[in-house]
C-alpha atoms as a PDB file:
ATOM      1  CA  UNK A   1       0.000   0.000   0.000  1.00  0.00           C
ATOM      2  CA  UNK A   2       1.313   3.583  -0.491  1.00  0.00           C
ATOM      3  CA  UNK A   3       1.086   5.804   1.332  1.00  0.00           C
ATOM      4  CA  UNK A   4      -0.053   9.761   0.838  1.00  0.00           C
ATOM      5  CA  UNK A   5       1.563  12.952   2.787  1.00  0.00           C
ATOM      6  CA  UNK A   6       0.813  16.114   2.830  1.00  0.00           C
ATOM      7  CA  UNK A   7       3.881  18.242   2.887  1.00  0.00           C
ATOM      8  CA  UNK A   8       2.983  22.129   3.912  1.00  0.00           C
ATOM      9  CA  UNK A   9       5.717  24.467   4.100  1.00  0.00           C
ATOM     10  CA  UNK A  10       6.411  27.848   2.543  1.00  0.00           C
ATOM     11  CA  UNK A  11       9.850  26.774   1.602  1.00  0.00           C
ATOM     12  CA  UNK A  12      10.272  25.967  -1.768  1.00  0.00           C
ATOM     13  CA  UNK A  13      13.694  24.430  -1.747  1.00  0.00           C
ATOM     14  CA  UNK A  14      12.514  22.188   1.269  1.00  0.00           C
ATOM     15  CA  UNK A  15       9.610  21.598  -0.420  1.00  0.00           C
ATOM     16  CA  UNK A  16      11.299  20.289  -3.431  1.00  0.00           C
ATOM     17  CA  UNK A  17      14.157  18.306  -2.025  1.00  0.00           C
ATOM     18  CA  UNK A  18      11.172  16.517   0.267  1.00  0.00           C
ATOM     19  CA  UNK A  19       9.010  15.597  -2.272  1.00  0.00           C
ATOM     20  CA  UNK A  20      11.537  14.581  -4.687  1.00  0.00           C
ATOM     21  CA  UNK A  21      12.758  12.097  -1.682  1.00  0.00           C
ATOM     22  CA  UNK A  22       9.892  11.169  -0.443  1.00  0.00           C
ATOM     23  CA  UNK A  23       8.491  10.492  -4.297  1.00  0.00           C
ATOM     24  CA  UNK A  24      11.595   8.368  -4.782  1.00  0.00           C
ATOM     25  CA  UNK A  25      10.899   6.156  -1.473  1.00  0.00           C
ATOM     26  CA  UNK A  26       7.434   5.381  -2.796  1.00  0.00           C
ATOM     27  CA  UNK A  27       5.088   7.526  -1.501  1.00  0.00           C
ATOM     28  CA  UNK A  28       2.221   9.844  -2.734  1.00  0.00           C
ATOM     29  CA  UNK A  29       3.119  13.431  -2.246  1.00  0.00           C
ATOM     30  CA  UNK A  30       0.900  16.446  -1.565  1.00  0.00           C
ATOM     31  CA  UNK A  31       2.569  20.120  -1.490  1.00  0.00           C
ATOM     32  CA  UNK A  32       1.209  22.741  -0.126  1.00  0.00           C
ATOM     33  CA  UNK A  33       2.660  25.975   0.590  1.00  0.00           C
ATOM     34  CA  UNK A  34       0.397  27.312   3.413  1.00  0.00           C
ATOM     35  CA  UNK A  35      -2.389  26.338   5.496  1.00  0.00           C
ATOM     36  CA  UNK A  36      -5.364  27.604   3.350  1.00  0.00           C
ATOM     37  CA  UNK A  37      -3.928  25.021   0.455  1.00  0.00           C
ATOM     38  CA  UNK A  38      -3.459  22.623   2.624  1.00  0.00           C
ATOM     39  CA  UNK A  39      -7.210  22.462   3.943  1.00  0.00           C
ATOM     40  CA  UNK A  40      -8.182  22.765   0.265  1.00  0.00           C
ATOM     41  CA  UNK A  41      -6.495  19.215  -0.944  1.00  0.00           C
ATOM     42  CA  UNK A  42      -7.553  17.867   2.673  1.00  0.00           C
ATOM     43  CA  UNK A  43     -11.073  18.485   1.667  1.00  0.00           C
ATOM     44  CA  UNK A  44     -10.429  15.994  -1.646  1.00  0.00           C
ATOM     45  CA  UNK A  45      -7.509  13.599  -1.126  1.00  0.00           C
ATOM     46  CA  UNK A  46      -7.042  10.497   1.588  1.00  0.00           C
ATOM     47  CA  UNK A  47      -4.179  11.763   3.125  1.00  0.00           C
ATOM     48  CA  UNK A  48      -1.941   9.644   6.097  1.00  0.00           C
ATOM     49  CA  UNK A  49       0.600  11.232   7.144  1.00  0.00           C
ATOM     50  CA  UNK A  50       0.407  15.359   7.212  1.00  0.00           C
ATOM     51  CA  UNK A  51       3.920  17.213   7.517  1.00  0.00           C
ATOM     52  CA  UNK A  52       3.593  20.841   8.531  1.00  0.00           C
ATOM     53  CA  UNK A  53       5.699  23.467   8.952  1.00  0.00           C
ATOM     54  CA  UNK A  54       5.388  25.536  12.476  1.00  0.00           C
ATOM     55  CA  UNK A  55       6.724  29.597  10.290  1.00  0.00           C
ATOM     56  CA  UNK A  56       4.833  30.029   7.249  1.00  0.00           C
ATOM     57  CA  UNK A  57       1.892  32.506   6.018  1.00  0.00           C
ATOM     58  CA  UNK A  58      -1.543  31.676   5.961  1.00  0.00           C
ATOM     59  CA  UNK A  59      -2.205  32.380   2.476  1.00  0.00           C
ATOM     60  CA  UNK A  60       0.519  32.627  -0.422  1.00  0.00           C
ATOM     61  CA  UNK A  61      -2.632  34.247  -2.704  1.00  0.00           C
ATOM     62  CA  UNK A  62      -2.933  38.029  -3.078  1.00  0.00           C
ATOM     63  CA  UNK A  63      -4.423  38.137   0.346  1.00  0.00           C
ATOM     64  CA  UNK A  64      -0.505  37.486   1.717  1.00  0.00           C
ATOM     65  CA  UNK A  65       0.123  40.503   3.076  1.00  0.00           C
ATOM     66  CA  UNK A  66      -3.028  40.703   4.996  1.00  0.00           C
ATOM     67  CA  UNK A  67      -1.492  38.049   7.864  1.00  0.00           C
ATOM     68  CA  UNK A  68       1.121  37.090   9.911  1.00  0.00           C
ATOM     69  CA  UNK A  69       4.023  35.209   9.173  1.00  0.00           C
ATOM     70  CA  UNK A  70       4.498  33.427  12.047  1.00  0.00           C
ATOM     71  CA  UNK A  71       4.674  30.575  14.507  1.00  0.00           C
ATOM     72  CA  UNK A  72       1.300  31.475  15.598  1.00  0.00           C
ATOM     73  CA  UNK A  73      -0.055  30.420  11.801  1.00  0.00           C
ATOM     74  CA  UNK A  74       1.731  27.226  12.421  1.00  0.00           C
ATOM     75  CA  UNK A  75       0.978  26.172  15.719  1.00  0.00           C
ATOM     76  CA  UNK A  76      -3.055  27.236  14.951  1.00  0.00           C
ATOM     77  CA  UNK A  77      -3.055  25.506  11.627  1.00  0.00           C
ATOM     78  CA  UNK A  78      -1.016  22.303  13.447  1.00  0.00           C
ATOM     79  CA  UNK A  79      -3.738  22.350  16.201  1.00  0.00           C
ATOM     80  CA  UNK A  80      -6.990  22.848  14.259  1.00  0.00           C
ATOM     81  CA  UNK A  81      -5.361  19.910  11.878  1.00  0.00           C
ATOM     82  CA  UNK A  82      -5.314  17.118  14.577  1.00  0.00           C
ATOM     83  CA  UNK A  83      -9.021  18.391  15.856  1.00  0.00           C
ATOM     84  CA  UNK A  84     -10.053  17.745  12.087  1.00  0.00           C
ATOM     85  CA  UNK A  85      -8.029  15.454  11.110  1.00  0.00           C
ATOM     86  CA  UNK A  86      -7.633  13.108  14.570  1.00  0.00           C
ATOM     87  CA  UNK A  87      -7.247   9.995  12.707  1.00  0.00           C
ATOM     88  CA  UNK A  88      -3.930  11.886  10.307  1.00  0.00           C
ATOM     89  CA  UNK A  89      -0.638  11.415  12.085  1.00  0.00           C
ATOM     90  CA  UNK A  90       0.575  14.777  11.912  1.00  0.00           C
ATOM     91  CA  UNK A  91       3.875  16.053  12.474  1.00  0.00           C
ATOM     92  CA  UNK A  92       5.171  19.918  13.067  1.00  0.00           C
ATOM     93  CA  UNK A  93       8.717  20.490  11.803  1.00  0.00           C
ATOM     94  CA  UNK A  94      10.284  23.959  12.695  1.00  0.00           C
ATOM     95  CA  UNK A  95      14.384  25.747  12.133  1.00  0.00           C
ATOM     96  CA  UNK A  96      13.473  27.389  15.216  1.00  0.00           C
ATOM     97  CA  UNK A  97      16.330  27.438  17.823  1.00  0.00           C
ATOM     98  CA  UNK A  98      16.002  24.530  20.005  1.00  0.00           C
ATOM     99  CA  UNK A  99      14.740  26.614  22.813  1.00  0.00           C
ATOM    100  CA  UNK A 100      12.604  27.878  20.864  1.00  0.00           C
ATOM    101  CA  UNK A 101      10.965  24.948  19.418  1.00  0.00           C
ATOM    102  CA  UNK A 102      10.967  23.075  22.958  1.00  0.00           C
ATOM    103  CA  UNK A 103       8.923  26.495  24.167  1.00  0.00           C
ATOM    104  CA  UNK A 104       6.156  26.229  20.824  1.00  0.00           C
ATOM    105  CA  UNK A 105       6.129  22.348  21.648  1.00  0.00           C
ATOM    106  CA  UNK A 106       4.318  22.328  24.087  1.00  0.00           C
ATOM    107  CA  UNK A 107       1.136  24.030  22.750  1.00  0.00           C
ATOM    108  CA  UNK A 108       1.194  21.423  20.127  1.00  0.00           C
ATOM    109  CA  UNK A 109       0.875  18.532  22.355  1.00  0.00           C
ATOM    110  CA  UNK A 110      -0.041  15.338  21.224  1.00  0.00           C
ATOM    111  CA  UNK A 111       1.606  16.457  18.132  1.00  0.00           C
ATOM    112  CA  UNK A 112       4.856  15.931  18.296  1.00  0.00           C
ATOM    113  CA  UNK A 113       7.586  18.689  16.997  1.00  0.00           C
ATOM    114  CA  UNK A 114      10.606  18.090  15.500  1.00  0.00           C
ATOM    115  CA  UNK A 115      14.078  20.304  13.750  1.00  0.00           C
ATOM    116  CA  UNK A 116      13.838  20.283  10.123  1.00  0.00           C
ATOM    117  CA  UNK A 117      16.052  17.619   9.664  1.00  0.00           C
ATOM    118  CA  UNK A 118      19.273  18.662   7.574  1.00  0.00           C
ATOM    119  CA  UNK A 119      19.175  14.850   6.078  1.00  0.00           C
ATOM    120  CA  UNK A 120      16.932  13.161   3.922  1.00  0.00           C
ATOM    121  CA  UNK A 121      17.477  10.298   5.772  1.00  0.00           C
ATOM    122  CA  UNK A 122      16.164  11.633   9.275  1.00  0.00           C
ATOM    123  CA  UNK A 123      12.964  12.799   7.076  1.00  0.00           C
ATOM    124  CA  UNK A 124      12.599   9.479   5.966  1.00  0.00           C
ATOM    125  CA  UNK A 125      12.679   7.809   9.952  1.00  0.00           C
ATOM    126  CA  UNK A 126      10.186  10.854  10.874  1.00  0.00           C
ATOM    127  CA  UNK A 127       7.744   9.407   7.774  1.00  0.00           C
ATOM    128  CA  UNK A 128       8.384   6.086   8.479  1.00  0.00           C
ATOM    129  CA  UNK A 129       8.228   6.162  11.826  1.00  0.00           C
ATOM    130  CA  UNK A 130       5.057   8.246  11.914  1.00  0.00           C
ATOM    131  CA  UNK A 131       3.068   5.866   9.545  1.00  0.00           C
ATOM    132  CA  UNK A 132       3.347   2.847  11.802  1.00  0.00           C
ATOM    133  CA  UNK A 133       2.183   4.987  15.429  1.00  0.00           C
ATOM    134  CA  UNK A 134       5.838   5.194  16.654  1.00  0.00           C
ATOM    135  CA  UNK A 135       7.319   8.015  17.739  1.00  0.00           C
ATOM    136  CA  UNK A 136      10.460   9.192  16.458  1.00  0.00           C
ATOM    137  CA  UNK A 137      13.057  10.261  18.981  1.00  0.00           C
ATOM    138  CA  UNK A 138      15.922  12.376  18.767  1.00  0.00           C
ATOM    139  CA  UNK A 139      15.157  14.790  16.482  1.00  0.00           C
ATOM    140  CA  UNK A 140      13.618  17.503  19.169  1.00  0.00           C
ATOM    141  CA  UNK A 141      16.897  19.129  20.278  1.00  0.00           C
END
């Protein structure tokens, strides 16, 4: 069976260098580059695993300027996510400082929060790890 993930983050070069990975490993990929695409392609596609990104805008339309760029967009979009979607594994990645990231933690709780990781390969243990209910470790610095 493969698998589908949603990958939302306003960084195109992460974006890329994910999907293009994740493609390669066999999965399904989804991109969306803020939370108000991401709840559009929720509304048609069977997603299982849902990626997010804790800094990004809500919108990348013409309406851009009108929000914040912020955590705050993450952390609400990561929360109202796992109240939609509470059968979704979802899972917040951040660059954040690592004080920083332990602080926004723990207003995502049970979602878990991780560093971007720098390696494909700690993406792909995230995934994997994800997709079968166990929790990654390590990554949260």
């Amino acid at each position: 069976m493969t698998h589908s993930i949603l990958l939302i983050d306003d960084n195109e070069e992460f974006r890329l260098i994910a999907s293009a990975f994740l493609l390669d490993e066999g999965y399904d990929v989804w991109e969306a580059t803020c939370p108000k695409e991401a709840f559009s392609i929720l509304k048609n596609e069977k997603i299982d695993l849902i990626v997010c990104d804790l800094h990004m805008p809500f919108s990348m339309g013409e309406d851009r300027n009108e929000y914040e760029e912020s955590f705050n967009v993450g952390v609400k979009t990561v929360t109202e996510l796992a109240w939609v979607f509470p059968e979704t594994p979802i899972v917040a990645l951040s660059a954040a400082a690592p004080s920083d990231l332990n602080r926004i933690a723990q207003y995502l709780t049970p979602v878990p929060a991780y560093s971007k990781p720098s390696k494909t390969y700690d993406l792909l243990t995230i995934v994997q790890k994800s997709l079968t209910g166990l929790e990654p470790r390590g990554f949260l610095q």
